[in-house]
Each structure stands twice: as structure tokens, then as C-alpha cells.
N, C-alpha and C. Protein backbone atom coordinates (compact mmCIF):
# COMPACT_ATOMS: atom_id res chain seq x y z
N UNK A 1 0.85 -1.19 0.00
CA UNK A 1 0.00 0.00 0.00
C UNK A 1 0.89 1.24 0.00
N UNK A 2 0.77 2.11 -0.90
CA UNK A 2 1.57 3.09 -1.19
C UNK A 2 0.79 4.53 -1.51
N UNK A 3 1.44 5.67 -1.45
CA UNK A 3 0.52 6.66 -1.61
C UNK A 3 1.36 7.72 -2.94
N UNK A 4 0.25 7.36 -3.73
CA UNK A 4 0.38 8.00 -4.90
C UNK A 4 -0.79 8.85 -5.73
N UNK A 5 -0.37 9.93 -6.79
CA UNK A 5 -1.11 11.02 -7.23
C UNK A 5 -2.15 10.31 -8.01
N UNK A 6 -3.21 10.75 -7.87
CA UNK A 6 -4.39 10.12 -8.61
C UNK A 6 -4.40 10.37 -10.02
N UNK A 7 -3.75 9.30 -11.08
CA UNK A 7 -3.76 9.42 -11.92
C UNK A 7 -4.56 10.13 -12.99
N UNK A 8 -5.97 9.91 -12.85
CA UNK A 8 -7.44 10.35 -13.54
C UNK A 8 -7.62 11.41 -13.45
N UNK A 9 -7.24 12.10 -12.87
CA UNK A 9 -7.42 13.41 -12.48
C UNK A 9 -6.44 14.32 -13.11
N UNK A 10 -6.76 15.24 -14.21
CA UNK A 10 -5.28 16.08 -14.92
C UNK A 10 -4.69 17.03 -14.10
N UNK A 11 -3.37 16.61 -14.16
CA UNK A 11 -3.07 17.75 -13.05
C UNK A 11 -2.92 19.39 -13.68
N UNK A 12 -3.43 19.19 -14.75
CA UNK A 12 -3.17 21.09 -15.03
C UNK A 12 -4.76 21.32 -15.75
N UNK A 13 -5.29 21.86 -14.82
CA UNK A 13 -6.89 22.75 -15.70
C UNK A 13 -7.17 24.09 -15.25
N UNK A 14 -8.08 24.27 -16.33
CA UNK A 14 -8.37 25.86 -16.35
C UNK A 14 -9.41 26.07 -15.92
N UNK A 15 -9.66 27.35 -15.49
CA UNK A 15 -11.31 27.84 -14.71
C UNK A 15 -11.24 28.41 -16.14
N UNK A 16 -13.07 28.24 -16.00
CA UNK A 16 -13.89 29.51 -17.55
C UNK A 16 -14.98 29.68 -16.86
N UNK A 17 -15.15 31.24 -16.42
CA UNK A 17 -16.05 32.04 -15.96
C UNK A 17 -15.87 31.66 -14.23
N UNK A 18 -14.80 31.60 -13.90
CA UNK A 18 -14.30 31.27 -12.22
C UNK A 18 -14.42 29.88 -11.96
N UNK A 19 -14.72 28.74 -12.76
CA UNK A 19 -15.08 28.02 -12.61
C UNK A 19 -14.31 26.22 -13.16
N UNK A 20 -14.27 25.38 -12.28
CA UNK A 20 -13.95 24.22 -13.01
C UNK A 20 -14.38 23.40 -12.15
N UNK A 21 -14.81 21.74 -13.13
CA UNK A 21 -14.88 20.57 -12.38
C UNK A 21 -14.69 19.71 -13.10
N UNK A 22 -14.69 18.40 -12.33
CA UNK A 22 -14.56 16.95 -12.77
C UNK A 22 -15.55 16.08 -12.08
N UNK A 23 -15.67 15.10 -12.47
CA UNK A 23 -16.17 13.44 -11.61
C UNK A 23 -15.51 12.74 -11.66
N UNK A 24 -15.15 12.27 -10.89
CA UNK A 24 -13.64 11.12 -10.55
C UNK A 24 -14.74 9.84 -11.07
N UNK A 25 -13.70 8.87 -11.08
CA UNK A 25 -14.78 7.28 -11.82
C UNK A 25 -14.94 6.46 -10.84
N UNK A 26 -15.72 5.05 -10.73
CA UNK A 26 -15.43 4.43 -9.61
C UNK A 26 -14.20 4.17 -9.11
N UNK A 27 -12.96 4.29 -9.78
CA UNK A 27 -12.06 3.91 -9.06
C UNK A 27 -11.47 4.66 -8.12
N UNK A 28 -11.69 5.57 -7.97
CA UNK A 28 -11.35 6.48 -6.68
C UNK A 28 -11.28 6.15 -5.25
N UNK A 29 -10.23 5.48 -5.05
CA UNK A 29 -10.59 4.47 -3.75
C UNK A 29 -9.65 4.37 -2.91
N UNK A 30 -9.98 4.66 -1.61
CA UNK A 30 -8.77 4.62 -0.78
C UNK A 30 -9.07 5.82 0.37
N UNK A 31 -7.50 6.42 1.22
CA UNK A 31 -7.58 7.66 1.92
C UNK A 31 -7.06 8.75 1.18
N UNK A 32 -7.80 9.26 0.64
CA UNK A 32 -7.36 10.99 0.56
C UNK A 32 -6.46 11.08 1.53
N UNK A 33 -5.04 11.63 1.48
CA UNK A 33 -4.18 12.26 2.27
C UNK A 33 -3.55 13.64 1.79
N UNK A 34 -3.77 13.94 1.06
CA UNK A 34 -2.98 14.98 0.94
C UNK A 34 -3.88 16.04 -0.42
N UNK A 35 -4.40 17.22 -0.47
CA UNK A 35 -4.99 18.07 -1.33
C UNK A 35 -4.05 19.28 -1.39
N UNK A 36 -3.77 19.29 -3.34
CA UNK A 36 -2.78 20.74 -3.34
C UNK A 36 -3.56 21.37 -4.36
N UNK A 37 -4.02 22.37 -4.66
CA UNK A 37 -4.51 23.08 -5.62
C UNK A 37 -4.03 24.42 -5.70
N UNK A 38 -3.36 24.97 -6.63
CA UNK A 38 -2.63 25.88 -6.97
C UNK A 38 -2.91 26.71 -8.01
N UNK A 39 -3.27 27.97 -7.60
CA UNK A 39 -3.67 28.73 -8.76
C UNK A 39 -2.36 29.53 -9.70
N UNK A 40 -2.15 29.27 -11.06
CA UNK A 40 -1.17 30.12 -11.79
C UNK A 40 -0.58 31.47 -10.72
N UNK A 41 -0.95 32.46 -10.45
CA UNK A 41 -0.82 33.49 -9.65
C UNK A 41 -1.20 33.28 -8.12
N UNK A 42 -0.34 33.81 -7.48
CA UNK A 42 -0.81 34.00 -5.99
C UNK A 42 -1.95 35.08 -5.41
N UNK A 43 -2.50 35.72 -6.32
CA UNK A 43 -3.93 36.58 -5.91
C UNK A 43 -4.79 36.25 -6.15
N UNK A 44 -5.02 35.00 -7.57
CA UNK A 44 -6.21 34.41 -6.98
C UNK A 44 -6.71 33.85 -6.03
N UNK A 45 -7.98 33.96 -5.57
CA UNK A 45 -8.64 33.64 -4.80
C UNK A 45 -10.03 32.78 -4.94
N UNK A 46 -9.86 31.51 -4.23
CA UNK A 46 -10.79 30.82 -5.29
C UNK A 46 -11.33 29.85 -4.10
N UNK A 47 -12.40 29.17 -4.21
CA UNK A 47 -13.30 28.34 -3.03
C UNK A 47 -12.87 26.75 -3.88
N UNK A 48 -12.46 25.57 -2.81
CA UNK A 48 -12.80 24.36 -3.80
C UNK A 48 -13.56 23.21 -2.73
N UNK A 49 -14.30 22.56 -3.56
CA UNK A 49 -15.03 21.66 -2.81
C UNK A 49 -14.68 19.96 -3.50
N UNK A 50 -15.29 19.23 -2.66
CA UNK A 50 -15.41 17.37 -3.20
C UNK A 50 -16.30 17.29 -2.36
N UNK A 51 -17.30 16.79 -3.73
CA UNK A 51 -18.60 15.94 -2.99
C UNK A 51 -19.00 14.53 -3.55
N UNK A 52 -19.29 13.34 -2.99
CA UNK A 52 -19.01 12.48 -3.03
C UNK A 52 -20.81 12.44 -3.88
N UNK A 53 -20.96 10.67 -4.18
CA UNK A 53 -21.99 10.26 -6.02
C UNK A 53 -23.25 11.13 -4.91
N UNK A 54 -23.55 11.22 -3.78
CA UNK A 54 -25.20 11.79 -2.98
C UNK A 54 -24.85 13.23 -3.09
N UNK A 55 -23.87 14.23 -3.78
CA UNK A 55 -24.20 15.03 -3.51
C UNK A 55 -23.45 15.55 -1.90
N UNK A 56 -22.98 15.22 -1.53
CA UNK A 56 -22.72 15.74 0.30
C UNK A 56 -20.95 16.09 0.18
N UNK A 57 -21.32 17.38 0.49
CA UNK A 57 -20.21 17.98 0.63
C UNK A 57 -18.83 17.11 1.58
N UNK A 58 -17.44 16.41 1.48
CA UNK A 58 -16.89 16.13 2.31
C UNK A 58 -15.66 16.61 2.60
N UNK A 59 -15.66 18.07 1.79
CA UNK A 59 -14.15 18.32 1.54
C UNK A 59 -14.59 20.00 1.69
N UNK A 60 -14.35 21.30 1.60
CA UNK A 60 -14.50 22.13 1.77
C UNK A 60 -13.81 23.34 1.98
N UNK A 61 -13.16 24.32 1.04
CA UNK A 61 -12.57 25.51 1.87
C UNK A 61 -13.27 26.62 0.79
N UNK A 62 -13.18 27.70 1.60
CA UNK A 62 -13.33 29.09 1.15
C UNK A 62 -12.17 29.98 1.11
N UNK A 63 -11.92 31.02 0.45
CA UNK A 63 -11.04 32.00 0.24
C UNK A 63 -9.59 31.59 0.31
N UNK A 64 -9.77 30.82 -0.80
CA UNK A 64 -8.27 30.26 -0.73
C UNK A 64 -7.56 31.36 -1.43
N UNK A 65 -6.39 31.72 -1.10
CA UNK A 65 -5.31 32.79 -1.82
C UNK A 65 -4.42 31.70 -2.30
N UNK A 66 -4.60 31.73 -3.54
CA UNK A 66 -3.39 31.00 -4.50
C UNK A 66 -2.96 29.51 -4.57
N UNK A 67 -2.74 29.03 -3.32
CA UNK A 67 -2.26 27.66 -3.06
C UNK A 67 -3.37 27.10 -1.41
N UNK A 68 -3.78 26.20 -2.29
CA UNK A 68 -4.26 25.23 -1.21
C UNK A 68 -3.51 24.14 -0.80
N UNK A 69 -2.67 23.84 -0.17
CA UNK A 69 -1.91 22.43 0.64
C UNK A 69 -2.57 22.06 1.94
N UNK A 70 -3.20 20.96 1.91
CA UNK A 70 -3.64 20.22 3.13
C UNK A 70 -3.32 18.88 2.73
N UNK A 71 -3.05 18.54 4.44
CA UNK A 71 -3.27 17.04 4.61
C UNK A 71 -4.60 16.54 5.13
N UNK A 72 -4.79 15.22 4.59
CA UNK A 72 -5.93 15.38 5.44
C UNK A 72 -6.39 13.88 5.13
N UNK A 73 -7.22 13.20 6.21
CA UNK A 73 -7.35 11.60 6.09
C UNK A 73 -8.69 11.12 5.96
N UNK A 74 -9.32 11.42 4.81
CA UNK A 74 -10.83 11.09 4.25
C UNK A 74 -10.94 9.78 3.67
N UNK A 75 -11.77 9.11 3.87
CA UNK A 75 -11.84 7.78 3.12
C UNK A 75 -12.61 8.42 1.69
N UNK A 76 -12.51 7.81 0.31
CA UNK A 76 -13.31 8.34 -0.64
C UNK A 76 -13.50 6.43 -1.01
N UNK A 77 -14.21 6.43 -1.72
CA UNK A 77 -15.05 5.44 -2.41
C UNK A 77 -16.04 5.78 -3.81
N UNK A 78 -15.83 5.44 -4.35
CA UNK A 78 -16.82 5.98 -6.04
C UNK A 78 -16.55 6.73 -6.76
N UNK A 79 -17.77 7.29 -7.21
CA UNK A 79 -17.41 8.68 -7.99
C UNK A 79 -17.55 9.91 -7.19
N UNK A 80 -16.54 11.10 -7.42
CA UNK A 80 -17.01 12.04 -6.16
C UNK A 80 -16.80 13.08 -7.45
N UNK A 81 -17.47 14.78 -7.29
CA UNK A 81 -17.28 15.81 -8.16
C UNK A 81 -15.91 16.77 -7.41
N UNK A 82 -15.08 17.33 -8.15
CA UNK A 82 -14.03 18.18 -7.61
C UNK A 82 -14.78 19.50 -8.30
N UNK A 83 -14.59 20.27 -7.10
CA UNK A 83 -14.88 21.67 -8.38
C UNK A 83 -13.73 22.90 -7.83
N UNK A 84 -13.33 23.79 -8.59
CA UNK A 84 -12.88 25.14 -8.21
C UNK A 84 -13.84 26.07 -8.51
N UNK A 85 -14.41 26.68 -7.51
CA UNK A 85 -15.25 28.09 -8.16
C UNK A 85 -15.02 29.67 -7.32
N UNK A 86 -15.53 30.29 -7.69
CA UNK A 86 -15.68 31.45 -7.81
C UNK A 86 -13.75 32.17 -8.08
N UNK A 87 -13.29 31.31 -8.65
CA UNK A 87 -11.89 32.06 -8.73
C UNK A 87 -11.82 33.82 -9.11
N UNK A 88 -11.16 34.31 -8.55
CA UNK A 88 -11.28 35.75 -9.05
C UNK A 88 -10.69 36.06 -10.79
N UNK A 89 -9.91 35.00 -10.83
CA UNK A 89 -9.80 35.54 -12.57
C UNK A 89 -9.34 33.99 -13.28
N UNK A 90 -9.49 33.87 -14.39
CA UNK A 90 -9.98 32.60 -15.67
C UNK A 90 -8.28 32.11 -15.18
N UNK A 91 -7.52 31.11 -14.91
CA UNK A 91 -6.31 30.95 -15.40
C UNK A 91 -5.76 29.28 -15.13
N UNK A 92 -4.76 28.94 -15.48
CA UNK A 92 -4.92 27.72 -14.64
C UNK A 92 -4.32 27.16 -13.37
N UNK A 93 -4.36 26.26 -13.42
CA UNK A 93 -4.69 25.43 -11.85
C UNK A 93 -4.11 24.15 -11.99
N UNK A 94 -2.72 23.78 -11.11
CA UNK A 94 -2.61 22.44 -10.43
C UNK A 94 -3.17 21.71 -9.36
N UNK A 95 -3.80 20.78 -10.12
CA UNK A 95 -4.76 19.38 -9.15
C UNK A 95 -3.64 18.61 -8.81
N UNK A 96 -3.73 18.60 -7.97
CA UNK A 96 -2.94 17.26 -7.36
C UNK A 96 -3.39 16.55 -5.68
N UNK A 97 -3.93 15.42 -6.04
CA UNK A 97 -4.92 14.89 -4.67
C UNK A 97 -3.80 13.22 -4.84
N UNK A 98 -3.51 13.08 -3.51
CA UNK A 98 -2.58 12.21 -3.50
C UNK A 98 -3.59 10.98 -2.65
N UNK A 99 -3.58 10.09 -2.85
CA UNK A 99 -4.88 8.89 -2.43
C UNK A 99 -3.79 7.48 -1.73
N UNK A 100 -3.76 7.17 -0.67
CA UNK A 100 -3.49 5.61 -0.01
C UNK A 100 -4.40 4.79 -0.67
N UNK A 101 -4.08 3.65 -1.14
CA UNK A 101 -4.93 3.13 -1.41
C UNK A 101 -4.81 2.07 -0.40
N UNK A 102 -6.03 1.27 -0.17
CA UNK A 102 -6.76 0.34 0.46
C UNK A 102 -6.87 -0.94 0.52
């Protein structure tokens, strides 16, 4: 058991109109340990969430300035949605969600 970057997931996307997402596939499986999301510039400011196939928020921040780095020990299972929104301006963005698997 080893902890590595979730392949499926591109690590370079763009917001259009403050905005981006994905749906991870069933294989998404394991502990979330580690969330980095990085905006091109350090003044954006941008909210990102993960909500798992019901809809329910399990992941959550607001007013992020530029770089989001957390650790953090969530079990995920299925398909879950990633989104970045309300970024203050269109540009792109490193995903990188690092997963234990199970």
C-alpha cells in the first residue's frame, strides 16, 4: 500500500467564468491524504469543494489565496465531483490529490 497522485485526475486545468470541475470514476478508492490546488498566480482567490456520487459535501474551503496544501485523512469510495469556483480571474490550476490506497 503506497501513496500516490491520482492518476485520472489532470493535473493542469483551467477555470472559464471562475469556474472548473470533474467526476472522478469508480475507481477512486482509498484515503485521501494529501490536497494541493494551486492557482497560476498568488492573488487568486478561489473556493474548492469534493462531494461524493449523494451530492454531500466532504471536503471544503473558502477563500483560498493562491495555493491550497492540506493534509488530510478522508476515506473516498466511487465517484465524487471536484470543483474550483468562484476564482477571481480565468487561469490555470494544479490538481494534485494524493490517495493511499486500500
Amino acid at each position: 500500500m503506497g501513496i500516490s497522485i491520482h492518476k485520472e485526475i489532470p493535473s493542469n486545468v483551467s477555470t472559464s467564468g471562475g469556474n472548473w470541475h470533474t467526476t472522478t470514476t469508480a475507481k477512486f478508492n482509498g484515503l485521501l491524504r494529501q490536497i494541493i490546488i494551486r492557482a497560476n498566480s498568488e492573488s487568486n482567490c478561489f473556493d474548492f469543494y469534493i462531494k461524493d456520487e449523494n451530492d454531500i459535501s466532504i471536503f471544503g474551503r473558502e477563500d483560498v489565496d493562491g495555493e491550497l496544501n492540506e493534509q488530510v485523512c478522508l476515506p473516498v469510495k466511487g465517484p465524487h465531483t471536484l470543483a474550483i469556483i468562484n476564482a477571481t480571474s480565468d487561469e490555470a490550476f494544479t490538481v494534485y490529490l494524493a490517495i493511499q490506497e486500500i
